[in-house]
PDB file of N, CA and C in Angstrom:
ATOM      1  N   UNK A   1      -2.151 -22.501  32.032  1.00  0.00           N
ATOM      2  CA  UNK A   1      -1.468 -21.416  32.706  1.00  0.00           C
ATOM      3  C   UNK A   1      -0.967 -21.935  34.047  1.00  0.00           C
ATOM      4  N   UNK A   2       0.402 -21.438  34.636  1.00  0.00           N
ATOM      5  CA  UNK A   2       0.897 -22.222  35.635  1.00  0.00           C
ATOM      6  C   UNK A   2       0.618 -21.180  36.836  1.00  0.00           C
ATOM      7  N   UNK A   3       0.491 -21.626  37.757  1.00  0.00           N
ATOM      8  CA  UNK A   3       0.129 -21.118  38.940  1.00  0.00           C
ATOM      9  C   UNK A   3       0.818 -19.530  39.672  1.00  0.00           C
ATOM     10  N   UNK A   4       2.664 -19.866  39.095  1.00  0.00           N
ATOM     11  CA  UNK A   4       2.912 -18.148  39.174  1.00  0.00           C
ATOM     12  C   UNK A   4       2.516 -17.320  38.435  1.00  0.00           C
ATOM     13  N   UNK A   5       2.312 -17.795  37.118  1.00  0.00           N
ATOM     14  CA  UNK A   5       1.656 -16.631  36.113  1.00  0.00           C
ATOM     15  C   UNK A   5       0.186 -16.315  36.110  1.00  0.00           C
ATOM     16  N   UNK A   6      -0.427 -17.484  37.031  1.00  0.00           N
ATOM     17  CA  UNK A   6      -2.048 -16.803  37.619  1.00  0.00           C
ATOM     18  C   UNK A   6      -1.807 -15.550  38.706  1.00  0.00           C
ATOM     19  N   UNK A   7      -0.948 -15.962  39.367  1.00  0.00           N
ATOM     20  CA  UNK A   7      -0.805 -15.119  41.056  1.00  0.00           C
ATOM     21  C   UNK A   7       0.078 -13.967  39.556  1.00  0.00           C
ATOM     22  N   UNK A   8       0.903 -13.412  39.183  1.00  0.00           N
ATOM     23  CA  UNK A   8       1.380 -12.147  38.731  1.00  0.00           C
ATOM     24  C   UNK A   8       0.455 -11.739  38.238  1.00  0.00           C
ATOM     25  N   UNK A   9      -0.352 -12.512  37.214  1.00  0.00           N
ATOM     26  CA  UNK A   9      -1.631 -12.045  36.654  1.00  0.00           C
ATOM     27  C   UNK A   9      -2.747 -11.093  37.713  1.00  0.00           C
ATOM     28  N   UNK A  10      -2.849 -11.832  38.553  1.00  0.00           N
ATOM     29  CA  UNK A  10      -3.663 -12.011  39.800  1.00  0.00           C
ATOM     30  C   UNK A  10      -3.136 -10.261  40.484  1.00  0.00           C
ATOM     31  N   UNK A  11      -2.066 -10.233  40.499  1.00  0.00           N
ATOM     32  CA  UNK A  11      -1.096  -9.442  41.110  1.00  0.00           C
ATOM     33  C   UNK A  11      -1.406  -8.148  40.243  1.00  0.00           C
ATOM     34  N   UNK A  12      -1.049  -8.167  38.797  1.00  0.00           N
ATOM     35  CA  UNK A  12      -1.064  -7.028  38.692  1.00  0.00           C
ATOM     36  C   UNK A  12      -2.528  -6.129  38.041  1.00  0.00           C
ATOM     37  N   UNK A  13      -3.740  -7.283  38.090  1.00  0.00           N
ATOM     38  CA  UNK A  13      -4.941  -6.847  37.774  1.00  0.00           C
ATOM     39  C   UNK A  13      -5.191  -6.050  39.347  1.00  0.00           C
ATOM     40  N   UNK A  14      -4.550  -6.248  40.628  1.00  0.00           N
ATOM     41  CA  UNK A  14      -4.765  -5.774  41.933  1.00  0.00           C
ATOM     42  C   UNK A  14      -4.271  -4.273  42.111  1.00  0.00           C
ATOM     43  N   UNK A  15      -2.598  -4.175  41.025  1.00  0.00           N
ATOM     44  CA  UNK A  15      -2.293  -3.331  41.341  1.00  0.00           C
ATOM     45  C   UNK A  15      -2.767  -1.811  40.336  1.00  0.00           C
ATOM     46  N   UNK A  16      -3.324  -2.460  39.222  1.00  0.00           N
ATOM     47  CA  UNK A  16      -3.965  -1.954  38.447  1.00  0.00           C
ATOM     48  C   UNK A  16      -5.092  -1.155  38.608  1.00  0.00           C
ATOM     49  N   UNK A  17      -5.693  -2.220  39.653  1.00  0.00           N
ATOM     50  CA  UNK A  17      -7.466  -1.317  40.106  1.00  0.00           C
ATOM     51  C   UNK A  17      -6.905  -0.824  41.362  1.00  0.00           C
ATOM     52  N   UNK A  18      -5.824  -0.826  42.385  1.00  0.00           N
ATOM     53  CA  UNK A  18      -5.500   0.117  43.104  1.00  0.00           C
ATOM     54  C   UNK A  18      -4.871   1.912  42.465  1.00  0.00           C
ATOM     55  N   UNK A  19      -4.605   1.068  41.336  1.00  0.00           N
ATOM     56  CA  UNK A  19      -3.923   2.531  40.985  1.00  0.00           C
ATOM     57  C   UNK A  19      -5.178   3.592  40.206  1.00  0.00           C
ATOM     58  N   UNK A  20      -6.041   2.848  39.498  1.00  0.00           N
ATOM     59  CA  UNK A  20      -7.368   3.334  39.133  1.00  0.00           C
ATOM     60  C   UNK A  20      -8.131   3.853  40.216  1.00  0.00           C
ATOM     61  N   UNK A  21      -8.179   3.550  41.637  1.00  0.00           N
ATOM     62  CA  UNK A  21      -8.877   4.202  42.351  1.00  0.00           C
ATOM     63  C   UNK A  21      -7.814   5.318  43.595  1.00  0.00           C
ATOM     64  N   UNK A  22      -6.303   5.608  43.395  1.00  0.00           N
ATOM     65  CA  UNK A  22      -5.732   6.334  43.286  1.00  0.00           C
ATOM     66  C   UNK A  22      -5.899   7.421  42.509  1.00  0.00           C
ATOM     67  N   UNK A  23      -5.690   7.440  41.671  1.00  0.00           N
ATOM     68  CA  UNK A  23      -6.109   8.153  40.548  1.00  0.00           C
ATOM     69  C   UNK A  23      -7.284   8.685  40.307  1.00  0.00           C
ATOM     70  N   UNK A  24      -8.448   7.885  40.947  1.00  0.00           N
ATOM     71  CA  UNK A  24      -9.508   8.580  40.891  1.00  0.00           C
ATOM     72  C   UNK A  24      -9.786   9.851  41.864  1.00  0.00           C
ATOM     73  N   UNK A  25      -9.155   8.944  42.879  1.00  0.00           N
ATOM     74  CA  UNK A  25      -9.615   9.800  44.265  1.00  0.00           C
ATOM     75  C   UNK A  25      -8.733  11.128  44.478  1.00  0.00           C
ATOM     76  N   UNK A  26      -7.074  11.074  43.588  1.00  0.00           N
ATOM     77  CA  UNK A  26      -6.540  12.499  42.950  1.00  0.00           C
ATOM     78  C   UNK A  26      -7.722  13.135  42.183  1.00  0.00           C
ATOM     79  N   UNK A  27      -8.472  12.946  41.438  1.00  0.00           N
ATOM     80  CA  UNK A  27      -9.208  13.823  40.546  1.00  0.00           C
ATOM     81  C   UNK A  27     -10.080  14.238  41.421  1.00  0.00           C
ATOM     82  N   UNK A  28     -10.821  13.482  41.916  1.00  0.00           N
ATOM     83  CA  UNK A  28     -11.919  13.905  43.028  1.00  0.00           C
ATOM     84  C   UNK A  28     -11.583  15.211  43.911  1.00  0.00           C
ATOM     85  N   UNK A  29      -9.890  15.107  44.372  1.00  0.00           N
ATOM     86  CA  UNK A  29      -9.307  15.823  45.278  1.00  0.00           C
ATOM     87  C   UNK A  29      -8.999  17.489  44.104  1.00  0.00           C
ATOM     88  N   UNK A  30      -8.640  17.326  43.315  1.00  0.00           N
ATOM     89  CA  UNK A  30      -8.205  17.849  42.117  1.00  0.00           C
ATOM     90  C   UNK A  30     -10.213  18.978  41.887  1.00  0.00           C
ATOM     91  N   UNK A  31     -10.842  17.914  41.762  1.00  0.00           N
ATOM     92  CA  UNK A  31     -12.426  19.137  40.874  1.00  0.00           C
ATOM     93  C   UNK A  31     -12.710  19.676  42.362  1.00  0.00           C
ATOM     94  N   UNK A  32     -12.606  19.277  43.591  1.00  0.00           N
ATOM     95  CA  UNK A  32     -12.736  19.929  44.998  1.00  0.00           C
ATOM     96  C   UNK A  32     -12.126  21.336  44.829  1.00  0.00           C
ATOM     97  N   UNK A  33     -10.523  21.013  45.086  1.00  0.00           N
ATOM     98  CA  UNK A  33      -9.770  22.150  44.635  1.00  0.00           C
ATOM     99  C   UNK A  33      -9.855  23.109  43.816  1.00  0.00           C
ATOM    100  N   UNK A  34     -10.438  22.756  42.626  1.00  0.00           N
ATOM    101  CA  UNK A  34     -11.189  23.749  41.426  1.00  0.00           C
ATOM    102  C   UNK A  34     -12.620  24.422  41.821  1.00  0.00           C
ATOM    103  N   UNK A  35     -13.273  23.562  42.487  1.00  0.00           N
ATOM    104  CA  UNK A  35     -14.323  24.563  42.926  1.00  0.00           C
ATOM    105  C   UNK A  35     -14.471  25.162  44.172  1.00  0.00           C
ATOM    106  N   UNK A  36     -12.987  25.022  44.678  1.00  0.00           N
ATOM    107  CA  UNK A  36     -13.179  25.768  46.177  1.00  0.00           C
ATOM    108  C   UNK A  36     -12.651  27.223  45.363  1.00  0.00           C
ATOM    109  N   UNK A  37     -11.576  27.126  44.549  1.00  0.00           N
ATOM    110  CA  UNK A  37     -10.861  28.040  44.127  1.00  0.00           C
ATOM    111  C   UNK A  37     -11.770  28.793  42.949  1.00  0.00           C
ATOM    112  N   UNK A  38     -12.804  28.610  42.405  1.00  0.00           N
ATOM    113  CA  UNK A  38     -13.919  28.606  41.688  1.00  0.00           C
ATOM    114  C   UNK A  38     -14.756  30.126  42.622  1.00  0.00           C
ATOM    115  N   UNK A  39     -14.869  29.349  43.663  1.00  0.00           N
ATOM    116  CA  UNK A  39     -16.420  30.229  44.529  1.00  0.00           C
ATOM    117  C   UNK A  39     -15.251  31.470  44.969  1.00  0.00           C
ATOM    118  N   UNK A  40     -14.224  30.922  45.312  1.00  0.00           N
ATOM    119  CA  UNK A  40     -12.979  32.287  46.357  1.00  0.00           C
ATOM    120  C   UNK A  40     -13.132  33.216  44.867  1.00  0.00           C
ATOM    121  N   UNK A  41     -12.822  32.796  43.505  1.00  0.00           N
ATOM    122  CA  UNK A  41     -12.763  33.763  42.975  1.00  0.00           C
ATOM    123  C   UNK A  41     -13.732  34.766  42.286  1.00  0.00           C
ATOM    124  N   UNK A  42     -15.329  34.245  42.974  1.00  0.00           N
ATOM    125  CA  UNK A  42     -16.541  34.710  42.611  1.00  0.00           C
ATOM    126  C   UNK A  42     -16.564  35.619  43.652  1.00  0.00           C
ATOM    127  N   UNK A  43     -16.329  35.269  45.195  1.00  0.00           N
ATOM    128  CA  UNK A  43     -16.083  36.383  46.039  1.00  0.00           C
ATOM    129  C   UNK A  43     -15.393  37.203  46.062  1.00  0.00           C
ATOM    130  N   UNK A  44     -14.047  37.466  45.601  1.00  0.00           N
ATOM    131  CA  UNK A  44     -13.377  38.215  45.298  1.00  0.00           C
ATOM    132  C   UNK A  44     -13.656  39.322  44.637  1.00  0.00           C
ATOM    133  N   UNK A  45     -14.357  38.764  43.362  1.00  0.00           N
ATOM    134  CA  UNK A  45     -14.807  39.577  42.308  1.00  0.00           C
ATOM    135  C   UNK A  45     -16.141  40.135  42.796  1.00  0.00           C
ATOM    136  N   UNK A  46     -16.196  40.019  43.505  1.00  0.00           N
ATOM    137  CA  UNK A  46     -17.611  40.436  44.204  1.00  0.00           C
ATOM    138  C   UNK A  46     -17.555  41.543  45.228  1.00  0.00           C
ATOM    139  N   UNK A  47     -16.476  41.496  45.959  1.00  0.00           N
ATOM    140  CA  UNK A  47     -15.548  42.627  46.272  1.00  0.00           C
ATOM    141  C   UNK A  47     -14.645  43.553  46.206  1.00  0.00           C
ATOM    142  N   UNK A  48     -14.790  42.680  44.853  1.00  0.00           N
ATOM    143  CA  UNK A  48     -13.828  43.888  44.002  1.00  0.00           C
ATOM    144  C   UNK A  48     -14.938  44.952  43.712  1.00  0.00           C
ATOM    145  N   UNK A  49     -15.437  44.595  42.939  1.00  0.00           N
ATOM    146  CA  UNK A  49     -16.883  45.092  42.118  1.00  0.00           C
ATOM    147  C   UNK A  49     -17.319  46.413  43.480  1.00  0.00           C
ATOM    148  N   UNK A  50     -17.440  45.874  44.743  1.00  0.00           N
ATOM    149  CA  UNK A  50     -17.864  46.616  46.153  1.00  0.00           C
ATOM    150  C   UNK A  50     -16.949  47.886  46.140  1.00  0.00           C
ATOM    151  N   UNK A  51     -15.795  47.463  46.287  1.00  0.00           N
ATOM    152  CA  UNK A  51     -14.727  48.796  46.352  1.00  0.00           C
ATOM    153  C   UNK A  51     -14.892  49.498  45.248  1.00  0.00           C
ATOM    154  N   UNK A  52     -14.526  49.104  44.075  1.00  0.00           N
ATOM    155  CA  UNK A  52     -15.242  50.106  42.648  1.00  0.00           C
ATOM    156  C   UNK A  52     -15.777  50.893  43.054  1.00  0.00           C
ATOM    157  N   UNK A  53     -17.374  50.216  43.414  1.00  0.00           N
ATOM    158  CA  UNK A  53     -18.211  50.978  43.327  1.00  0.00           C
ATOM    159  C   UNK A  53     -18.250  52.359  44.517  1.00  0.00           C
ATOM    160  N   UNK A  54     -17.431  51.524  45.174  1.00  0.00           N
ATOM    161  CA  UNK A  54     -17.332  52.570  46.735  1.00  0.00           C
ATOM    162  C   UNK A  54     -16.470  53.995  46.006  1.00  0.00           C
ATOM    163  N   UNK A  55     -15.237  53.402  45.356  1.00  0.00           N
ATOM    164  CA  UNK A  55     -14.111  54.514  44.747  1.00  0.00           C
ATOM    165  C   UNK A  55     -14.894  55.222  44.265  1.00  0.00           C
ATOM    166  N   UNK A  56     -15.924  54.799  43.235  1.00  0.00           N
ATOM    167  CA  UNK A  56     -16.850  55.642  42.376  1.00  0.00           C
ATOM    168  C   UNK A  56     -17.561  56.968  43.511  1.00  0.00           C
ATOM    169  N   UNK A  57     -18.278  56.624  44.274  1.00  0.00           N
ATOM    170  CA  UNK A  57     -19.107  57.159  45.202  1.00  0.00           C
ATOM    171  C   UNK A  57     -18.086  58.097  45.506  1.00  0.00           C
ATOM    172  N   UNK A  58     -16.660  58.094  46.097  1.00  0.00           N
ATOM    173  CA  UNK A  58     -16.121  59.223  46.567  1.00  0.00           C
ATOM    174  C   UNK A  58     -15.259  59.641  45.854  1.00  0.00           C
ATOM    175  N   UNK A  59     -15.532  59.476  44.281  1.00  0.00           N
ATOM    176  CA  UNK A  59     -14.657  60.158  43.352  1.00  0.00           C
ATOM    177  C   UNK A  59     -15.789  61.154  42.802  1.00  0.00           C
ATOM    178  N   UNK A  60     -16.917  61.203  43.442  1.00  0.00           N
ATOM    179  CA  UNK A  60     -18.160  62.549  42.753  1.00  0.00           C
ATOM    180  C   UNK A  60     -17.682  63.448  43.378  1.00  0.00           C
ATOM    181  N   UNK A  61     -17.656  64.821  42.729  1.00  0.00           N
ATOM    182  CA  UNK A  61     -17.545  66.084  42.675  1.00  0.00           C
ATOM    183  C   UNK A  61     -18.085  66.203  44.166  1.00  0.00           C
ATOM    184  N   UNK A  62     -19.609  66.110  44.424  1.00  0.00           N
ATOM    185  CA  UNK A  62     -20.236  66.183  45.643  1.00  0.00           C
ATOM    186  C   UNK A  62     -19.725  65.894  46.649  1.00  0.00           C
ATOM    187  N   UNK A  63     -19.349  64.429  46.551  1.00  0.00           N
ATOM    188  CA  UNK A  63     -18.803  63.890  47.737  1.00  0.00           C
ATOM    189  C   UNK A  63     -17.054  64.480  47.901  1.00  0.00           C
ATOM    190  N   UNK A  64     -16.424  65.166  46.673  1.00  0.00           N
ATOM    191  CA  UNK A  64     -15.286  65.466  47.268  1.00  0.00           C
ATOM    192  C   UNK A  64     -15.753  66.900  47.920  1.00  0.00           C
ATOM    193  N   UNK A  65     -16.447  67.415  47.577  1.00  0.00           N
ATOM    194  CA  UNK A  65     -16.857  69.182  47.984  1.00  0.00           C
ATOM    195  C   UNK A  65     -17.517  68.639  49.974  1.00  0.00           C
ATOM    196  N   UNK A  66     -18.106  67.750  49.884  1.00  0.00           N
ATOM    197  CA  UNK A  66     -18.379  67.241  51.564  1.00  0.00           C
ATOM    198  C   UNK A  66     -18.075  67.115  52.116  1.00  0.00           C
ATOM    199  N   UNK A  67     -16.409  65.870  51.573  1.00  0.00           N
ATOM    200  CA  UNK A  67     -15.531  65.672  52.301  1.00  0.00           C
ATOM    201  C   UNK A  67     -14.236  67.049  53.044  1.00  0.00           C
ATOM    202  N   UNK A  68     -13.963  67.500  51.813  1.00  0.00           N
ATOM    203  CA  UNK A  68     -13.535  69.006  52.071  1.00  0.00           C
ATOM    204  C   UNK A  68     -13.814  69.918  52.788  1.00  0.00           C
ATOM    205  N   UNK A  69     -14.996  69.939  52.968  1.00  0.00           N
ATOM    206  CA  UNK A  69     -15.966  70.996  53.717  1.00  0.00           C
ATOM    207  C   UNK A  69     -15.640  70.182  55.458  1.00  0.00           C
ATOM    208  N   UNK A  70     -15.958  69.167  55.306  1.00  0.00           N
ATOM    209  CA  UNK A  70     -15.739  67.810  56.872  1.00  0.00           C
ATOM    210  C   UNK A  70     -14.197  68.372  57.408  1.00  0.00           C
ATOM    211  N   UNK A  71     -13.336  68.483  56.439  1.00  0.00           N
ATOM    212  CA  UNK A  71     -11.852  68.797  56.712  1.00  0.00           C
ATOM    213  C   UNK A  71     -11.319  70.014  57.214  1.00  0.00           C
ATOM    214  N   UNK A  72     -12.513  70.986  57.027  1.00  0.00           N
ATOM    215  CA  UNK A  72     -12.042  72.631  56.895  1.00  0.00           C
ATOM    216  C   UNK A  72     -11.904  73.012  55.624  1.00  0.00           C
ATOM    217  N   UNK A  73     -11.159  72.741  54.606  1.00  0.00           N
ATOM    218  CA  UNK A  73     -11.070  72.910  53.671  1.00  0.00           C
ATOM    219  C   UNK A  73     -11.613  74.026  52.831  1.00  0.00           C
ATOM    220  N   UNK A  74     -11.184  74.941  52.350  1.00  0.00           N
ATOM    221  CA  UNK A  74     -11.782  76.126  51.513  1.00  0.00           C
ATOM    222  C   UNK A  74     -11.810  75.852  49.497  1.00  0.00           C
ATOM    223  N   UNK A  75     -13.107  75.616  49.331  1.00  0.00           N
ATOM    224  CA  UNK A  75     -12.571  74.476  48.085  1.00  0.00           C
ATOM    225  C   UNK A  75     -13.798  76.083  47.290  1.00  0.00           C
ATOM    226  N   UNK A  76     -12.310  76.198  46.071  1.00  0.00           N
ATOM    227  CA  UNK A  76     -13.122  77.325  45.345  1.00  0.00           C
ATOM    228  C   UNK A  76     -12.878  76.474  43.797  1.00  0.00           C
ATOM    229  N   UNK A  77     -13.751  77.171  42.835  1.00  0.00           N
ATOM    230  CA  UNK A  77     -13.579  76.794  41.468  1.00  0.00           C
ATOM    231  C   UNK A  77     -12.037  76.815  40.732  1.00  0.00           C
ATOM    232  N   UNK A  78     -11.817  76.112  40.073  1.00  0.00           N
ATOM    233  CA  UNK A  78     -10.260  76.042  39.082  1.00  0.00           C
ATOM    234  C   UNK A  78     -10.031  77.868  38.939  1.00  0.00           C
ATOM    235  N   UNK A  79      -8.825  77.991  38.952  1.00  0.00           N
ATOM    236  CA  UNK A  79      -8.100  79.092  38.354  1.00  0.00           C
ATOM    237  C   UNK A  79      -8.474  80.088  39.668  1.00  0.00           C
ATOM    238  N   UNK A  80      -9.359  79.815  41.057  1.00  0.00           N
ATOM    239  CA  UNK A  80      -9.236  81.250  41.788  1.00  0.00           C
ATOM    240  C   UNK A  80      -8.115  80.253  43.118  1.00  0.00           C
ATOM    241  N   UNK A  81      -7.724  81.061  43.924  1.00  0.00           N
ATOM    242  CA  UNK A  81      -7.322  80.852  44.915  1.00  0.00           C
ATOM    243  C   UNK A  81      -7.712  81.538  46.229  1.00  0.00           C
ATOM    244  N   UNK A  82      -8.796  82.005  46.383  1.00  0.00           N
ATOM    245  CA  UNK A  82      -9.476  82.661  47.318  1.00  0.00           C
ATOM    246  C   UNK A  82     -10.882  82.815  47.092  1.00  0.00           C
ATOM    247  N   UNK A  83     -11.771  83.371  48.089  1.00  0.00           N
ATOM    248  CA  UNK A  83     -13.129  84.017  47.867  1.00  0.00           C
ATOM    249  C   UNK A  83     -13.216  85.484  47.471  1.00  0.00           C
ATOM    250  N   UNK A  84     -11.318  86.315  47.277  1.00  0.00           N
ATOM    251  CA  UNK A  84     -11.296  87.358  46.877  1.00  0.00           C
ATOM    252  C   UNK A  84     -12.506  87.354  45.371  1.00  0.00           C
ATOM    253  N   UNK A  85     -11.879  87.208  44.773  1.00  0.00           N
ATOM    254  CA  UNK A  85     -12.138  86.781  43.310  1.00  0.00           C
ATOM    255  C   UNK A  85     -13.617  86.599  43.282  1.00  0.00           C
ATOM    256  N   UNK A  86     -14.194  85.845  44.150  1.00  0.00           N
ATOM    257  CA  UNK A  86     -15.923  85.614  43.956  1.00  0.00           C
ATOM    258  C   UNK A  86     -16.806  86.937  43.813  1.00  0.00           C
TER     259      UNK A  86
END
């Protein structure tokens, strides 16, 4: 083997394991990115789940008759429109 075809040889086994540890260090950068974006979407859902449960709480009958009452509000059963009727 003649001496330029050691050095290209030489050359591109260099550029080879540079590009292998390119490439690695994209993936590395790459499963980071997946598990940052991983945990954000466990919190999310974790606050989602919070508000739900909050909507729930002030979608009860009770809590709308409390809130109403907090407002002034004169809150009678379906079909009356006054305390005539009671």
């Amino acid at each position: 083997m003649t001496v330029p075809r050691a050095l290209l040889v030489l050359l591109m086994l260099v550029a080879v394991g540079i590009a292998i540890v390119v490439v690695r260090q994209k993936s590395a950068q790459a499963a980071n990115r997946i598990q940052e974006l991983h945990q954000q979407n466990i919190t999310l859902e974790q606050k989602l789940w919070a508000k739900q449960l909050d909507l729930a709480r002030l979608r009860e009958p009770q809590a709308i008759r409390r809130r109403a009452a907090e407002l002034g509000f004169d809150v009678f059963p379906p079909g009356r429109t006054s305390a005539d009727g009671l």
